[in-house]
C-alpha atoms as a PDB file:
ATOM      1  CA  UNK A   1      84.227 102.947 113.343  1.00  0.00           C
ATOM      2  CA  UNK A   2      87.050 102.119 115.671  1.00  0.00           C
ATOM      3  CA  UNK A   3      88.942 100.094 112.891  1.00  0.00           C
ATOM      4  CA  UNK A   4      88.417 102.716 109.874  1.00  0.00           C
ATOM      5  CA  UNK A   5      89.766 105.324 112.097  1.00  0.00           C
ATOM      6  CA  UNK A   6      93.022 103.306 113.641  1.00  0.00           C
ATOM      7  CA  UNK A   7      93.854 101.270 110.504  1.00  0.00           C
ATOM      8  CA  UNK A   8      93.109 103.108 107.816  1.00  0.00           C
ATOM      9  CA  UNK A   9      93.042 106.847 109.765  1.00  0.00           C
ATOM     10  CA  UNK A  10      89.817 108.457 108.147  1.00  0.00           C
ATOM     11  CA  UNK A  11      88.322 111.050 109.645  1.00  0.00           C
ATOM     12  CA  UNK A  12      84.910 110.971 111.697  1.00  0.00           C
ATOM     13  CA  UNK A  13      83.392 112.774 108.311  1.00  0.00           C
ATOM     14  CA  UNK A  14      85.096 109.649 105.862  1.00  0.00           C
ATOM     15  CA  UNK A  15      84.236 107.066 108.446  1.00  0.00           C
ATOM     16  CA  UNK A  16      80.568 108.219 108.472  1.00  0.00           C
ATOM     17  CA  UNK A  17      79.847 107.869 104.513  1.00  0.00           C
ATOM     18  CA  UNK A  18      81.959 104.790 104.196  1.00  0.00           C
ATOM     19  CA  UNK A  19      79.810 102.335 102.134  1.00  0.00           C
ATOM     20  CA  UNK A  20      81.045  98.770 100.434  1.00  0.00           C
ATOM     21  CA  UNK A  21      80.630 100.458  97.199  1.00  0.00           C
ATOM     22  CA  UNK A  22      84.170 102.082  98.030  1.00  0.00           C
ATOM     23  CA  UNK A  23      85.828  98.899  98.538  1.00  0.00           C
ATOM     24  CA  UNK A  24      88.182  98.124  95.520  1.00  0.00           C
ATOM     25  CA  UNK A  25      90.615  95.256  94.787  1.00  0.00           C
ATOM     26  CA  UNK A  26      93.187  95.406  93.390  1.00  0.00           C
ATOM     27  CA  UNK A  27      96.997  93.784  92.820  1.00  0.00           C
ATOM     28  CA  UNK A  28      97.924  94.306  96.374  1.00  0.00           C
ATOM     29  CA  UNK A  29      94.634  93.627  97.816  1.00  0.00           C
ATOM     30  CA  UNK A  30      91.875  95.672  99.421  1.00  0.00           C
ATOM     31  CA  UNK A  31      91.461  99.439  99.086  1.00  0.00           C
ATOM     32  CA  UNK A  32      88.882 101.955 100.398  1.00  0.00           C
ATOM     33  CA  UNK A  33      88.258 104.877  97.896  1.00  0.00           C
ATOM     34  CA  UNK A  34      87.819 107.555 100.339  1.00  0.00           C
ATOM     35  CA  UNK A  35      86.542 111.172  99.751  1.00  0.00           C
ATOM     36  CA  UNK A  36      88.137 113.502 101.469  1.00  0.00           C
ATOM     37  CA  UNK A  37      88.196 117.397 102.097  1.00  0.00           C
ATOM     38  CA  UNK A  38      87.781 119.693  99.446  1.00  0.00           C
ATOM     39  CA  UNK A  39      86.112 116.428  97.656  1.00  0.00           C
ATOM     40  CA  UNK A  40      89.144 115.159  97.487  1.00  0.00           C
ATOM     41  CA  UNK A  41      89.699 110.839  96.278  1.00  0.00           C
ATOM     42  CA  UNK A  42      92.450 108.782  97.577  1.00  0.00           C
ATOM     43  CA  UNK A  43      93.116 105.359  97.867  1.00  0.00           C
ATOM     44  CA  UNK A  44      93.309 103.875 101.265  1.00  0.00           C
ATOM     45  CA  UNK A  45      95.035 100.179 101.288  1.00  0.00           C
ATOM     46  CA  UNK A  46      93.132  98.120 103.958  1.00  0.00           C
ATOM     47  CA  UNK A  47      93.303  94.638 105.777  1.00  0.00           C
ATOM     48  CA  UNK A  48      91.635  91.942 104.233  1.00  0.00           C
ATOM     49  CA  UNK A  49      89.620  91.102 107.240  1.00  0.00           C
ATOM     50  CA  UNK A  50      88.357  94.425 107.362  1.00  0.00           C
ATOM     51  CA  UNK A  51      87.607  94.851 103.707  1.00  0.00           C
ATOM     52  CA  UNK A  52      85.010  91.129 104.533  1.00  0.00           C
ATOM     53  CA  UNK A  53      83.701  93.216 107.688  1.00  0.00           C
ATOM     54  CA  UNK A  54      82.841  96.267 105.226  1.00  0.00           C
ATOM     55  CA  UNK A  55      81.250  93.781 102.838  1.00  0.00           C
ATOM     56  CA  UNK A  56      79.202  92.248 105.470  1.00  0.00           C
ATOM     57  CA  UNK A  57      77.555  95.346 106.511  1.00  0.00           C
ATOM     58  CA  UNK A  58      76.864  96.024 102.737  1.00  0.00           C
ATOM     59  CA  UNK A  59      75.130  96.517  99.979  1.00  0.00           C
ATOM     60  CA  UNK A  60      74.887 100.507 101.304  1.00  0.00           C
ATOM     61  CA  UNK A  61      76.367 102.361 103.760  1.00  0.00           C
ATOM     62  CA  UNK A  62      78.278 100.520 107.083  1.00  0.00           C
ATOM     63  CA  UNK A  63      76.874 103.097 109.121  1.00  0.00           C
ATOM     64  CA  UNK A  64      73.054 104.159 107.918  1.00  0.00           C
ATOM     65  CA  UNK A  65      71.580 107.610 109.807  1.00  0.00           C
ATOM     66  CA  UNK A  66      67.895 107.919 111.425  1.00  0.00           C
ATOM     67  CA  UNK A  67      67.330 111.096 109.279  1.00  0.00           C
ATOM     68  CA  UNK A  68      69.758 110.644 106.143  1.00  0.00           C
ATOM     69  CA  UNK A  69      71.410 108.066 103.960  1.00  0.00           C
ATOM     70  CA  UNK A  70      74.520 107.829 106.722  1.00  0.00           C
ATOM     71  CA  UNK A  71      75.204 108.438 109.962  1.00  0.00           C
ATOM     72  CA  UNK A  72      76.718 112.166 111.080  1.00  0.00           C
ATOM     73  CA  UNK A  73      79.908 112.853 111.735  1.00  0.00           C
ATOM     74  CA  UNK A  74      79.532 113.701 115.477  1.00  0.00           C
ATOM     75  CA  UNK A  75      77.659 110.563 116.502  1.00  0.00           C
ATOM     76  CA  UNK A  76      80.774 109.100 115.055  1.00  0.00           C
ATOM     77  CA  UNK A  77      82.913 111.359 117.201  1.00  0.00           C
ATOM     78  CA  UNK A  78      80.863 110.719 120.023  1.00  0.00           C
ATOM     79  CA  UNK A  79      80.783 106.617 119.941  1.00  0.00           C
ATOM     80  CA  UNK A  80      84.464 106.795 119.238  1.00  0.00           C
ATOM     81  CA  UNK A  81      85.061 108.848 122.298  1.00  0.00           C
ATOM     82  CA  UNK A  82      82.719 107.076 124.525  1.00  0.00           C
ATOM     83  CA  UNK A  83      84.845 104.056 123.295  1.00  0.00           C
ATOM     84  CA  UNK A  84      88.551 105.313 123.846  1.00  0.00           C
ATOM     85  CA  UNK A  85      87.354 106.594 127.211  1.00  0.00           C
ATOM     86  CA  UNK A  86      87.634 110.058 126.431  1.00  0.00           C
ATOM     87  CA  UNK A  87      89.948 110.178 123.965  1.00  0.00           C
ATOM     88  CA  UNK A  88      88.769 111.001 120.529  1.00  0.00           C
ATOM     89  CA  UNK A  89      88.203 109.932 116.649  1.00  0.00           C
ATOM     90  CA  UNK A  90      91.369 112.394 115.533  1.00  0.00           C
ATOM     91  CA  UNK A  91      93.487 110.831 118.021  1.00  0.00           C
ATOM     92  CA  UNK A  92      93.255 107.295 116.199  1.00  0.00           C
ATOM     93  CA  UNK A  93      94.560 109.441 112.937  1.00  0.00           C
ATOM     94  CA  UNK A  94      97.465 110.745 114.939  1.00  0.00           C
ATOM     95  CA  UNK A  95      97.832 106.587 115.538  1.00  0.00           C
ATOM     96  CA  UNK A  96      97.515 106.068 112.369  1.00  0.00           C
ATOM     97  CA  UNK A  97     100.107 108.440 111.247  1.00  0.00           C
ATOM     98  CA  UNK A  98     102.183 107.386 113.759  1.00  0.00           C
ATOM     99  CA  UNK A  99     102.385 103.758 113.160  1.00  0.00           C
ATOM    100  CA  UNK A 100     102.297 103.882 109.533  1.00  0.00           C
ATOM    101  CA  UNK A 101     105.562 106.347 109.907  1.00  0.00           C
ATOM    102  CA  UNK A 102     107.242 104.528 112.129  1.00  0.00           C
ATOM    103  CA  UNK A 103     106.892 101.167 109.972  1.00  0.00           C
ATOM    104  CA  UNK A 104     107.899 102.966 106.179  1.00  0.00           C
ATOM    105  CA  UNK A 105     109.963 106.325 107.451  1.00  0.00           C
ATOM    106  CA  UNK A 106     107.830 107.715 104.837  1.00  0.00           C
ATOM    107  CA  UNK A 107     106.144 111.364 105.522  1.00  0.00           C
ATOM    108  CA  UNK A 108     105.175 111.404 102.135  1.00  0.00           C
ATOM    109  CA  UNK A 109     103.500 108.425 101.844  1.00  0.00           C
ATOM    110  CA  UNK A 110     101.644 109.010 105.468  1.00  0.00           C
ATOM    111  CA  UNK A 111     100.886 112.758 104.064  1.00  0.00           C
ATOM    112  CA  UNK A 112      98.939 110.732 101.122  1.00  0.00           C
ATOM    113  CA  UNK A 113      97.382 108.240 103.199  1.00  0.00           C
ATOM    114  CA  UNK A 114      95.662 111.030 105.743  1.00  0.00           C
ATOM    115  CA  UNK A 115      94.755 112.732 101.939  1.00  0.00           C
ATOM    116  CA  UNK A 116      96.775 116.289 103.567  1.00  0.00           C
ATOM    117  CA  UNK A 117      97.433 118.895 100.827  1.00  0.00           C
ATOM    118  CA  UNK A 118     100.883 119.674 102.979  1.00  0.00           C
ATOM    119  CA  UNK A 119     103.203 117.627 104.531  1.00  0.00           C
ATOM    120  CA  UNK A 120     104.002 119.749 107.009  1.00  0.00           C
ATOM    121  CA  UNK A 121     100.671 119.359 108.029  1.00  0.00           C
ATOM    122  CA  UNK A 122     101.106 115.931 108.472  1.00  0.00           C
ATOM    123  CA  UNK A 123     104.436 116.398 110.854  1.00  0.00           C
ATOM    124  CA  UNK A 124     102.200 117.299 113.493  1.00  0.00           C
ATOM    125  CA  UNK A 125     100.444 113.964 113.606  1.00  0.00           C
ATOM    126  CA  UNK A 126     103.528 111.815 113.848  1.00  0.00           C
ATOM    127  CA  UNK A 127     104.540 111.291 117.822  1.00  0.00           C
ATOM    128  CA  UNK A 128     108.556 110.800 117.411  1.00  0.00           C
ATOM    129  CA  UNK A 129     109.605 108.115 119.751  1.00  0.00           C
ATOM    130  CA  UNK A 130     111.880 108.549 122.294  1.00  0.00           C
ATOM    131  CA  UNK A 131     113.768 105.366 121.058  1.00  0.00           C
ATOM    132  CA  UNK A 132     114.553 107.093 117.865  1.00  0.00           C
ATOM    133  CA  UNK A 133     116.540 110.287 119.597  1.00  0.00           C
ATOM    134  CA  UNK A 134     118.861 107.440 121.681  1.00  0.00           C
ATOM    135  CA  UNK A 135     119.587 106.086 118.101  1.00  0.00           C
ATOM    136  CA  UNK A 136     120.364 109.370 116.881  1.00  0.00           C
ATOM    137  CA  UNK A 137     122.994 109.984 119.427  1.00  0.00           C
ATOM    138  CA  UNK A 138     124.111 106.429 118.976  1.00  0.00           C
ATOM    139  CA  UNK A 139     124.649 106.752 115.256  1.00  0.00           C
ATOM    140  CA  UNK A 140     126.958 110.326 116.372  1.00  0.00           C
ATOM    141  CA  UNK A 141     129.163 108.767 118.397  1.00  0.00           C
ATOM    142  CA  UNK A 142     132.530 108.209 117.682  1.00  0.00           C
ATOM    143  CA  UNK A 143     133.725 104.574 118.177  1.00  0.00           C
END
């Protein structure tokens, strides 16, 4: 749960129905097919290791429920946030968003990723470091 959420940024409702039926390889490697809101597919690239962890747990879903096919949403919510110590599932998508910004400078391609219709939406997940004002002001000055 803890990995789909920081490196690949699902949401607690994704990570719950995740099965190794949505594993898919392709030229660059591993992707999760993930179904989003409004039943809405993307494509998710993952980490090899992860993609063998997903097809270990398989054939089915990673997480099975007690009283349906997969486990709910808020049991994932609240193992995540018994995890992180109080902090919760969404906050590893902010992380996500985050780290996947900061490594491409690409809003667009994090708006895909997190499968947002809007990428203003996804402006309020990225945390701008403080590292990247200094360089502003650097890059201003006159030398």
């Amino acid at each position: 749960m803890l990995r789909l959420g920081a490196e690949a940024g699902l949401r607690r409702f994704e990570i719950a129905k995740i099965s190794d039926a949505d594993l898919v390889r392709d030229l660059m490697g591993w992707s999760l097919m993930v179904i989003g809101k409004g039943d809405v597919q993307r494509m998710v690239p993952i980490s090899d290791d992860l993609a063998g962890e997903i097809r270990a747990h398989g054939p089915g879903y990673i997480f099975p429920g007690r009283w349906g096919p997969h486990v709910e949403a808020s049991s994932v919510g609240k193992h995540l946030s018994r995890l992180l110590d109080g902090w919760s599932a969404h906050s590893l998508r902010h992380r996500y968003a985050t780290r996947t910004w900061e490594a491409t400078h690409d809003l667009l391609l994090v708006s895909r990723l997190l499968g947002h219709a809007s990428v203003e939406t996804t402006q309020r997940y990225v945390a701008m470091p403080c590292a990247r004002l200094g360089d502003a002001v650097s890059a201003t000055l006159i030398a």
